[in-house]
N, C-alpha and C. Protein backbone atom coordinates (compact mmCIF):
# COMPACT_ATOMS: atom_id res chain seq x y z
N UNK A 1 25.47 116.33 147.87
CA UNK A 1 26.68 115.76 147.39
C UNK A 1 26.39 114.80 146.25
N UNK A 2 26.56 115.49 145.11
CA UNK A 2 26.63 114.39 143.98
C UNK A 2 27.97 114.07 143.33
N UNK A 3 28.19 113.05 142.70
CA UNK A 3 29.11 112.43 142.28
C UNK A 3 29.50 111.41 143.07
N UNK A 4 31.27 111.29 142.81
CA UNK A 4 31.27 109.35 143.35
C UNK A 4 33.08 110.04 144.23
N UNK A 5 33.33 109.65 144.96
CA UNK A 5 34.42 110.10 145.71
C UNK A 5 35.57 109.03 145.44
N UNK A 6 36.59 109.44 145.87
CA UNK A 6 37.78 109.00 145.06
C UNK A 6 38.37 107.64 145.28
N UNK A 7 37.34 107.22 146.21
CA UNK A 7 37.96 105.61 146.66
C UNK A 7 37.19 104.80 145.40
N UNK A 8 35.47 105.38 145.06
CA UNK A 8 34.45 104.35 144.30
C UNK A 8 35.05 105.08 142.98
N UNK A 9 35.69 105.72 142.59
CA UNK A 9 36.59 106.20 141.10
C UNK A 9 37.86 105.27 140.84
N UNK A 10 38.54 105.20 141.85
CA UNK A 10 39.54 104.23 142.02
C UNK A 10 38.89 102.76 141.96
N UNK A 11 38.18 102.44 142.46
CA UNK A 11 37.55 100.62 142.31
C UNK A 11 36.88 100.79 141.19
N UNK A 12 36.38 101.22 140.06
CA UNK A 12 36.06 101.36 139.16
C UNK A 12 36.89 101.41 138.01
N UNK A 13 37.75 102.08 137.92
CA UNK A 13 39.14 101.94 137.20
C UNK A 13 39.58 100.55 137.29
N UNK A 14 40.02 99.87 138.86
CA UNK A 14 40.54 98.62 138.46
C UNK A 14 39.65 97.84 138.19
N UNK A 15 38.14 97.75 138.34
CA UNK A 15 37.30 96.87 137.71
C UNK A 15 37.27 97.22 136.39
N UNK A 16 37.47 98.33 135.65
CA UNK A 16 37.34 98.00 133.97
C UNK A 16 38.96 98.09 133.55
N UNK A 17 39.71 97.97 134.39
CA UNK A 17 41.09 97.12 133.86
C UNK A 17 41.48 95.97 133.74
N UNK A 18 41.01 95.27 134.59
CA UNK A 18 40.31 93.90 135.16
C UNK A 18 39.60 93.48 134.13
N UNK A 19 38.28 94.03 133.54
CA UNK A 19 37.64 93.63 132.28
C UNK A 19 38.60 93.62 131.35
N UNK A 20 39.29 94.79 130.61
CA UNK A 20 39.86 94.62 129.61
C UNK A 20 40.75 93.98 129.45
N UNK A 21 41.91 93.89 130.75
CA UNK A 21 42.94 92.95 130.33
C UNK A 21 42.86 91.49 129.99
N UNK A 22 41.27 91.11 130.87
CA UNK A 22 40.55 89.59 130.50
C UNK A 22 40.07 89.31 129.19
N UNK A 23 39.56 90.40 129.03
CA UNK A 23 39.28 90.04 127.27
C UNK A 23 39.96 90.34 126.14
N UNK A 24 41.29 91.57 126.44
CA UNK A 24 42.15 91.18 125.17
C UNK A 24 42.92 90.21 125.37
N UNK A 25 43.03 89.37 126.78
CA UNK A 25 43.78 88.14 126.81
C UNK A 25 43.23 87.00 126.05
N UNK A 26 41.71 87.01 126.20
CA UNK A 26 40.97 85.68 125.41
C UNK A 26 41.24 85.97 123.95
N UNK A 27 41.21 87.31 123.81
CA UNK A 27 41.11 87.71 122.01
C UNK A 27 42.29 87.15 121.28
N UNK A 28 43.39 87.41 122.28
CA UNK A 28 44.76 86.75 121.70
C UNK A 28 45.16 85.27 121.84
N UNK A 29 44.08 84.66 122.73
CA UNK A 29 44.53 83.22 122.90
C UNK A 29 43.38 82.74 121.47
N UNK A 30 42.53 83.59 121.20
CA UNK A 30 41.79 82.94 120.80
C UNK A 30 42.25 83.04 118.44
N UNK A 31 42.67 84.30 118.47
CA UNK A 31 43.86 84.42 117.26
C UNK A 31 44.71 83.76 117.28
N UNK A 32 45.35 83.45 118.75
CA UNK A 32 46.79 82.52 117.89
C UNK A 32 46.02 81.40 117.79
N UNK A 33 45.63 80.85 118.42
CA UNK A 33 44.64 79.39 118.58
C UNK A 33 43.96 79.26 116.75
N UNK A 34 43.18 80.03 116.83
CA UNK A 34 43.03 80.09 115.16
C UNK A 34 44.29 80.06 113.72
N UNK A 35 45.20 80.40 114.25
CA UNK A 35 46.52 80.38 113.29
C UNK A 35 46.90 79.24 113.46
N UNK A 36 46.94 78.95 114.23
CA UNK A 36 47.50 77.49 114.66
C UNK A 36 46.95 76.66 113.80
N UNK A 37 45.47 76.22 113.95
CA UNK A 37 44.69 75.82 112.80
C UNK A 37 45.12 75.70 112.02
N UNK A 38 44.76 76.55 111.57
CA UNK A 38 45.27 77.56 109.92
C UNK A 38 46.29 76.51 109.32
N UNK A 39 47.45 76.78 109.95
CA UNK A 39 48.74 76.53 109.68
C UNK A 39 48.72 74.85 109.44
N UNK A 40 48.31 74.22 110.41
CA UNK A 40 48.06 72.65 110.34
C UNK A 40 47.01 71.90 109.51
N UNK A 41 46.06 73.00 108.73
CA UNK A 41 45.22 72.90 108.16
C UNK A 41 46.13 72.56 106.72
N UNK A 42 46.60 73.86 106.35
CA UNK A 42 47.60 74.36 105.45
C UNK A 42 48.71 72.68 104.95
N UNK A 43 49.31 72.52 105.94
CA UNK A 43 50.25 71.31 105.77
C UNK A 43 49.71 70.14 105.83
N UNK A 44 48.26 69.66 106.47
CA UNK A 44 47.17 68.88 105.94
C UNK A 44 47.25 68.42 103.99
N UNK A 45 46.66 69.68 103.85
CA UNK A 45 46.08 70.27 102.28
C UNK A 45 47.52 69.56 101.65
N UNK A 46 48.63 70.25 101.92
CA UNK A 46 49.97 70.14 101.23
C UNK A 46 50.19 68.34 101.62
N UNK A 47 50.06 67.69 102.23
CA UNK A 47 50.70 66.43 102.21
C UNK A 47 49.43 65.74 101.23
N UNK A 48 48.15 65.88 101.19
CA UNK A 48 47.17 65.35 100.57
C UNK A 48 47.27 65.74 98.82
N UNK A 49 48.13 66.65 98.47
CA UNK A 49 48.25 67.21 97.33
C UNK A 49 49.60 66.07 96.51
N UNK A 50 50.36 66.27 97.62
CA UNK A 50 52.17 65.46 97.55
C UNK A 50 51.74 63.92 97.30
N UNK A 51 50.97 63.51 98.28
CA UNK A 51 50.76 61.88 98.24
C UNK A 51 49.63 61.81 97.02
N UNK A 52 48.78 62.35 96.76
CA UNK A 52 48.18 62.41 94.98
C UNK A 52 48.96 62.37 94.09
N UNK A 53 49.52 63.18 93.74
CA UNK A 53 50.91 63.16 93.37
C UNK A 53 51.88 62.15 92.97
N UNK A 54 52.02 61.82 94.22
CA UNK A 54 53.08 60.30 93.79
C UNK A 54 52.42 58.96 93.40
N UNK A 55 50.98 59.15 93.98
CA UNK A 55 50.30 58.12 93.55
C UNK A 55 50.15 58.14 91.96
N UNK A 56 50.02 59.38 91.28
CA UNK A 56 49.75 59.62 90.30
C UNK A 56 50.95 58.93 89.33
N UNK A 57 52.17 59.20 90.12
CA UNK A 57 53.70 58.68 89.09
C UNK A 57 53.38 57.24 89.53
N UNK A 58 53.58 56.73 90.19
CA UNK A 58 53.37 55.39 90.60
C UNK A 58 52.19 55.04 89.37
N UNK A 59 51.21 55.06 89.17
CA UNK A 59 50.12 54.69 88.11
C UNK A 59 50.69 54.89 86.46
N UNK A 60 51.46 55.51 86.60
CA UNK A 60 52.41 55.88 85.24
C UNK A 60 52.83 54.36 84.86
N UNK A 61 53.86 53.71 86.06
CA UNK A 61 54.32 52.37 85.32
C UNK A 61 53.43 51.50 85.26
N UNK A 62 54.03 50.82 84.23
CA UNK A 62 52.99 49.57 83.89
C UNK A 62 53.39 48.19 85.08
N UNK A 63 54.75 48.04 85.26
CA UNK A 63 54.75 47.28 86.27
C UNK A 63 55.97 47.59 87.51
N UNK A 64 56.11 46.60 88.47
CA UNK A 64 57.27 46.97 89.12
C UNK A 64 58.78 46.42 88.70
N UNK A 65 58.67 46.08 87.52
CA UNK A 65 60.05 46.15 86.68
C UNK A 65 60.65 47.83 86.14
N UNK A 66 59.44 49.05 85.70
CA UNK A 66 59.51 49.81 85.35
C UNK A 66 60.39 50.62 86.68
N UNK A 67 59.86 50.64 88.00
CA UNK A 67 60.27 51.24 88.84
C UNK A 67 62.28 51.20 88.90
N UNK A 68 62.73 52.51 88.57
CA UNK A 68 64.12 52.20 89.04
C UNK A 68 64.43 53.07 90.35
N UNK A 69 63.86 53.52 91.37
CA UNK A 69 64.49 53.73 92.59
C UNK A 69 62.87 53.51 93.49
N UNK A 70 63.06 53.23 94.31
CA UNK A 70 63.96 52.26 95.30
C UNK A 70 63.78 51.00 94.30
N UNK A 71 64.97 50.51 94.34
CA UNK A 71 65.21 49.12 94.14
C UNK A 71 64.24 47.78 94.99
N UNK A 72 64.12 47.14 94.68
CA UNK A 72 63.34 45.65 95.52
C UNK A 72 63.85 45.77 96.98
N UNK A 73 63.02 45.81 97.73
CA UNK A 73 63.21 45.76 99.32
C UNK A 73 64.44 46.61 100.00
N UNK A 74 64.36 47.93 99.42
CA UNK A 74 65.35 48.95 99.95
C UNK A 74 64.67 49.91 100.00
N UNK A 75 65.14 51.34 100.58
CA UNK A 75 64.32 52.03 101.14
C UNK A 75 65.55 53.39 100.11
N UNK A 76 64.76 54.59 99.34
CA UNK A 76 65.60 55.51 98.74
C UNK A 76 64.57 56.71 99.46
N UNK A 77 65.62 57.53 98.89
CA UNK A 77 65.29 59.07 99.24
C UNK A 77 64.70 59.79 97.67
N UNK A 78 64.45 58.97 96.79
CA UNK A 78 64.29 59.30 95.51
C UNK A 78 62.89 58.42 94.89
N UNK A 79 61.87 58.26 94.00
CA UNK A 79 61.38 57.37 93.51
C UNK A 79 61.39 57.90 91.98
N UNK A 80 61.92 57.14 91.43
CA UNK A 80 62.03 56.96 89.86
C UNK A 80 61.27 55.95 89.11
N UNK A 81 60.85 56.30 88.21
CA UNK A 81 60.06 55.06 87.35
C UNK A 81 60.27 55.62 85.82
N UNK A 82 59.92 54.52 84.80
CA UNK A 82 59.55 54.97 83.75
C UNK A 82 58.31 54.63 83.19
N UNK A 83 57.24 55.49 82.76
CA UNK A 83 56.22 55.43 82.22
C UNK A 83 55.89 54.63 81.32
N UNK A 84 54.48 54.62 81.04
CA UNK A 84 54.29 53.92 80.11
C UNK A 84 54.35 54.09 78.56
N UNK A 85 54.77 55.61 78.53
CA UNK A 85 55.01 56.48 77.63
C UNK A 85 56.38 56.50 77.67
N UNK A 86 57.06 55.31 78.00
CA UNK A 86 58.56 56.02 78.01
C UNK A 86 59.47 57.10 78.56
N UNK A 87 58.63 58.18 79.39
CA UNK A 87 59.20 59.11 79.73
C UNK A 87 59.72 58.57 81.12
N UNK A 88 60.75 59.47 81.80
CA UNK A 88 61.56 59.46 83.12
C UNK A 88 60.57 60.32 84.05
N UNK A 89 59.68 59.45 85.01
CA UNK A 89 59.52 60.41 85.60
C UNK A 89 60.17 60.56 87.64
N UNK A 90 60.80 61.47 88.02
CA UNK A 90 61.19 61.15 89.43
C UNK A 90 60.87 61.99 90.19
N UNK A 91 61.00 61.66 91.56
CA UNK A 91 60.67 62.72 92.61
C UNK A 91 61.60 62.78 94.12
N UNK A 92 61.92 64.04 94.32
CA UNK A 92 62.98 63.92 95.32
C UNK A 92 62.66 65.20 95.90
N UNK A 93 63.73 65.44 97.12
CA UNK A 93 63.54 66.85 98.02
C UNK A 93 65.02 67.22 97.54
N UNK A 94 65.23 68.42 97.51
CA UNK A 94 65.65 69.22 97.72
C UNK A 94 65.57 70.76 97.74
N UNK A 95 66.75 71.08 98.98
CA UNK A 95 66.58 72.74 99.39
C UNK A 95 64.88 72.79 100.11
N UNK A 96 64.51 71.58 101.21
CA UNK A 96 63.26 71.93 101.50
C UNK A 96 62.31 71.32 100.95
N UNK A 97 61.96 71.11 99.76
CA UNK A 97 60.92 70.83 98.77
C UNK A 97 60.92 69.70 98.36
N UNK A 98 59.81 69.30 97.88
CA UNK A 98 59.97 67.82 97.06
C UNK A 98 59.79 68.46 95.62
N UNK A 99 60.45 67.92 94.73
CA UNK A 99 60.59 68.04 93.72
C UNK A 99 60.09 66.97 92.20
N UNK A 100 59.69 67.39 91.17
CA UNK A 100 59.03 66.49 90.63
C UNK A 100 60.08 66.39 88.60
N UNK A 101 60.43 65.91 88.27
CA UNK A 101 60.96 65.99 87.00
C UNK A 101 60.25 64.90 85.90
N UNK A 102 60.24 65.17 84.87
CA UNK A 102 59.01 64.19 84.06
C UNK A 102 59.95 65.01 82.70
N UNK A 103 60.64 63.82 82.02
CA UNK A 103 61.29 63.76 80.39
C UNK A 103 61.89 62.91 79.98
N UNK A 104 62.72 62.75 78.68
CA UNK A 104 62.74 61.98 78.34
C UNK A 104 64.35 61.22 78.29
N UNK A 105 65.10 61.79 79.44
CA UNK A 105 66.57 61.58 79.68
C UNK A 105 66.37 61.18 81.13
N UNK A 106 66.88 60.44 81.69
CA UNK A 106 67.01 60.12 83.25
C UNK A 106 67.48 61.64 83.87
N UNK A 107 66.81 61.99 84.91
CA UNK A 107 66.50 62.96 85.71
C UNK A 107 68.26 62.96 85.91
N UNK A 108 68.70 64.77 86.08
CA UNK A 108 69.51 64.90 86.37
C UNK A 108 69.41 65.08 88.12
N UNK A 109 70.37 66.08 88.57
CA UNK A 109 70.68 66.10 90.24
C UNK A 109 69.10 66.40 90.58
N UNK A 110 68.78 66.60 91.82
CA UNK A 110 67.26 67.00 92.35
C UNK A 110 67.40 68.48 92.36
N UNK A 111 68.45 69.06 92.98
CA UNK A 111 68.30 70.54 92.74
C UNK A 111 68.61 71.64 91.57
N UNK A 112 68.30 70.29 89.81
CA UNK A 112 68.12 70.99 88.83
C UNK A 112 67.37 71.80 88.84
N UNK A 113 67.16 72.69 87.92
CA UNK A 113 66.38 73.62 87.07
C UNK A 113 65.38 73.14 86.04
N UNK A 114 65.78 71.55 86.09
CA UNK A 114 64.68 71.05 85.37
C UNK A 114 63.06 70.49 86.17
N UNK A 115 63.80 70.45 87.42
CA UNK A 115 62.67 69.87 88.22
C UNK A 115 61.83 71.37 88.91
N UNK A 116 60.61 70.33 88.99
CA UNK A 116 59.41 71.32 89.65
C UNK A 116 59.09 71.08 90.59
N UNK A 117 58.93 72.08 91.63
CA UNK A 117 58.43 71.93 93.19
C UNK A 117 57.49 71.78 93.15
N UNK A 118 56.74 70.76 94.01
CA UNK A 118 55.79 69.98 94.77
C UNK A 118 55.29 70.74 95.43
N UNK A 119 55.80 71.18 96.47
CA UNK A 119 55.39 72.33 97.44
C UNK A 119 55.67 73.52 97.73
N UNK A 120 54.73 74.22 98.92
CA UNK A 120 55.39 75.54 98.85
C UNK A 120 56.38 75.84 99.43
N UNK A 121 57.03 76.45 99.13
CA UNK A 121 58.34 77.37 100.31
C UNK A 121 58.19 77.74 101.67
N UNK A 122 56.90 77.76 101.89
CA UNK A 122 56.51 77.70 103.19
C UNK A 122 56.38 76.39 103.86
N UNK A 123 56.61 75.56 103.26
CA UNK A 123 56.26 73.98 103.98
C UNK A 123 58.05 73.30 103.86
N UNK A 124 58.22 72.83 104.93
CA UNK A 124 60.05 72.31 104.94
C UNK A 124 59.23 70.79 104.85
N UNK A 125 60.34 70.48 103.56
CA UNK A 125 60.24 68.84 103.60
C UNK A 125 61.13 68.30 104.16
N UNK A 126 61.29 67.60 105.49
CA UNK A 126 62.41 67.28 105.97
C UNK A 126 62.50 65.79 106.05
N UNK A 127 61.95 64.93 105.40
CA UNK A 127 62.33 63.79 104.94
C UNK A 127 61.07 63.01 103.64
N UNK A 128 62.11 62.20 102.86
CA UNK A 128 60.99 61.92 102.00
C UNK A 128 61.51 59.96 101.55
N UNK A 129 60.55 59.31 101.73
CA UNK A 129 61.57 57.79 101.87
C UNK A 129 60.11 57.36 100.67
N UNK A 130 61.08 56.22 99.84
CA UNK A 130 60.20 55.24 99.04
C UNK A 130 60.77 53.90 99.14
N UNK A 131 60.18 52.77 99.77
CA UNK A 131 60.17 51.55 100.02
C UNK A 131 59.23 50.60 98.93
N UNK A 132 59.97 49.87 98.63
CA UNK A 132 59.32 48.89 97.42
C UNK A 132 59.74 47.25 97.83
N UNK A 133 58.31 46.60 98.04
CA UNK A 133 58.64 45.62 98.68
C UNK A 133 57.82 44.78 97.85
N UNK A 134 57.71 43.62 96.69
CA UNK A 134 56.70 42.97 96.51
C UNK A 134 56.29 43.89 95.23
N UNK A 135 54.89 44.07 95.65
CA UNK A 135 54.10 44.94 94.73
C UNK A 135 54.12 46.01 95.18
N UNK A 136 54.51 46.53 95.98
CA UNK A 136 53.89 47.76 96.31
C UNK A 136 54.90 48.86 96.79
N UNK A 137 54.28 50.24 96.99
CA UNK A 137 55.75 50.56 97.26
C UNK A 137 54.78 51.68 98.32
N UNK A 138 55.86 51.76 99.17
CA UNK A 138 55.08 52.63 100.46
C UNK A 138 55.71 53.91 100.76
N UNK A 139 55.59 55.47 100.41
CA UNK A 139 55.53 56.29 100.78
C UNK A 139 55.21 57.15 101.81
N UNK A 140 56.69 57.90 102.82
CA UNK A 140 56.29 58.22 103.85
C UNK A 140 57.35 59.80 103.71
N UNK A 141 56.13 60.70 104.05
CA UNK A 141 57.09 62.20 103.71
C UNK A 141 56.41 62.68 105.21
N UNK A 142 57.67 63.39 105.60
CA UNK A 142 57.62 63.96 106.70
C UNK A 142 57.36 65.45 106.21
N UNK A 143 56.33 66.73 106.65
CA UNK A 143 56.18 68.04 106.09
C UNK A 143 55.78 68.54 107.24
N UNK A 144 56.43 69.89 107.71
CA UNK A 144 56.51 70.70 108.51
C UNK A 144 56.68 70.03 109.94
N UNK A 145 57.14 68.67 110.43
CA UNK A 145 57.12 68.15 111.36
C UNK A 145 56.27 67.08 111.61
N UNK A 146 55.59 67.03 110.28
CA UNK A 146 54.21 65.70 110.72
C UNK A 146 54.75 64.90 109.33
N UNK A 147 54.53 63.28 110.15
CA UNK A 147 54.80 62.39 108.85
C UNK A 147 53.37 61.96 108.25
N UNK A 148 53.40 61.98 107.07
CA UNK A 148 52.17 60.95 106.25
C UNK A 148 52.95 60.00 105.45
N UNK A 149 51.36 59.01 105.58
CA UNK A 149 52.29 57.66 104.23
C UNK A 149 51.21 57.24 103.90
N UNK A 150 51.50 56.96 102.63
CA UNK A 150 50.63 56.15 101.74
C UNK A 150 51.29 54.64 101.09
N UNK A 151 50.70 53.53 101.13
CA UNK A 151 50.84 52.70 99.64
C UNK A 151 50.36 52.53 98.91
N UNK A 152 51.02 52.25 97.73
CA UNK A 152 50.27 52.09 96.22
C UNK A 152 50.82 50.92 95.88
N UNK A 153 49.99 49.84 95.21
CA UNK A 153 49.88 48.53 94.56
C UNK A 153 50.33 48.58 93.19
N UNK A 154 51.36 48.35 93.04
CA UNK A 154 51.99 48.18 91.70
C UNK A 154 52.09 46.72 90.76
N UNK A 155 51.24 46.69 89.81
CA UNK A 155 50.90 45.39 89.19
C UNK A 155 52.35 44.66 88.39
């Protein structure tokens, strides 16, 4: 009598069903687990790009007289300044995005055609605040659900 009879064919089957369903389970915890990453990695990158960025307009004025939004110890949804070059430069959200405009007329609405997105379409900006208190003015943008903030020292 050779071969394997139908009970040790049957326990064999559910032992390599048993295997496989265990390891395409890890394979998939272990892909989304990696996207996940990914993704928080991604909106990392994007808030470190945004807060460069504003630091960058912020360094534009020469002082905090130049700054016209937020006003002295108020909190806006907008930050405006004018350069040291004279130009308008501002930054705001809309439709999602933060938005960036730089010329030589005070920035029209945020969801012009003149302004340039900050970020991608894949990242929801769902809040964006500039506080100016003193010297300094403190930036806090909320992106994809996580807040960052920065301040910058304005002479």
């Amino acid at each position: 009598m050779r071969g394997f009879t139908l009970i040790e064919t049957l326990l064999y089957i559910a032992l390599l069903t048993t295997l496989l369903t265990s390891g395409i389970t890890t394979a998939y915890q272990l892909l989304r687990s990696a996207s996940t990453d990914s993704s928080q990695l991604e909106s990392y990158d994007e808030a470190v790009f945004v807060l460069q960025k504003v630091r960058w307009v912020l360094s534009q004025t020469p002082n905090t007289t130049k700054i016209l939004a937020p006003i002295a110890n108020t909190h806006s949804s907008v930050l405006s300044i004018i350069s040291q070059n004279g130009l308008y430069i501002t930054v705001c959200t809309a439709q999602g995005q933060l938005r960036l405009y730089e010329g030589a007329h005070t920035a029209p609405a945020c969801d012009d055609a003149a302004f340039v997105p900050l970020t991608h379409t894949q990242t929801k900006v769902s809040n964006f605040d500039a506080y100016q208190s003193q010297q300094q003015v403190r930036i806090s943008i909320t992106l994809n659900a996580t807040t960052y903030t920065t301040t910058t020292y304005v002479p």
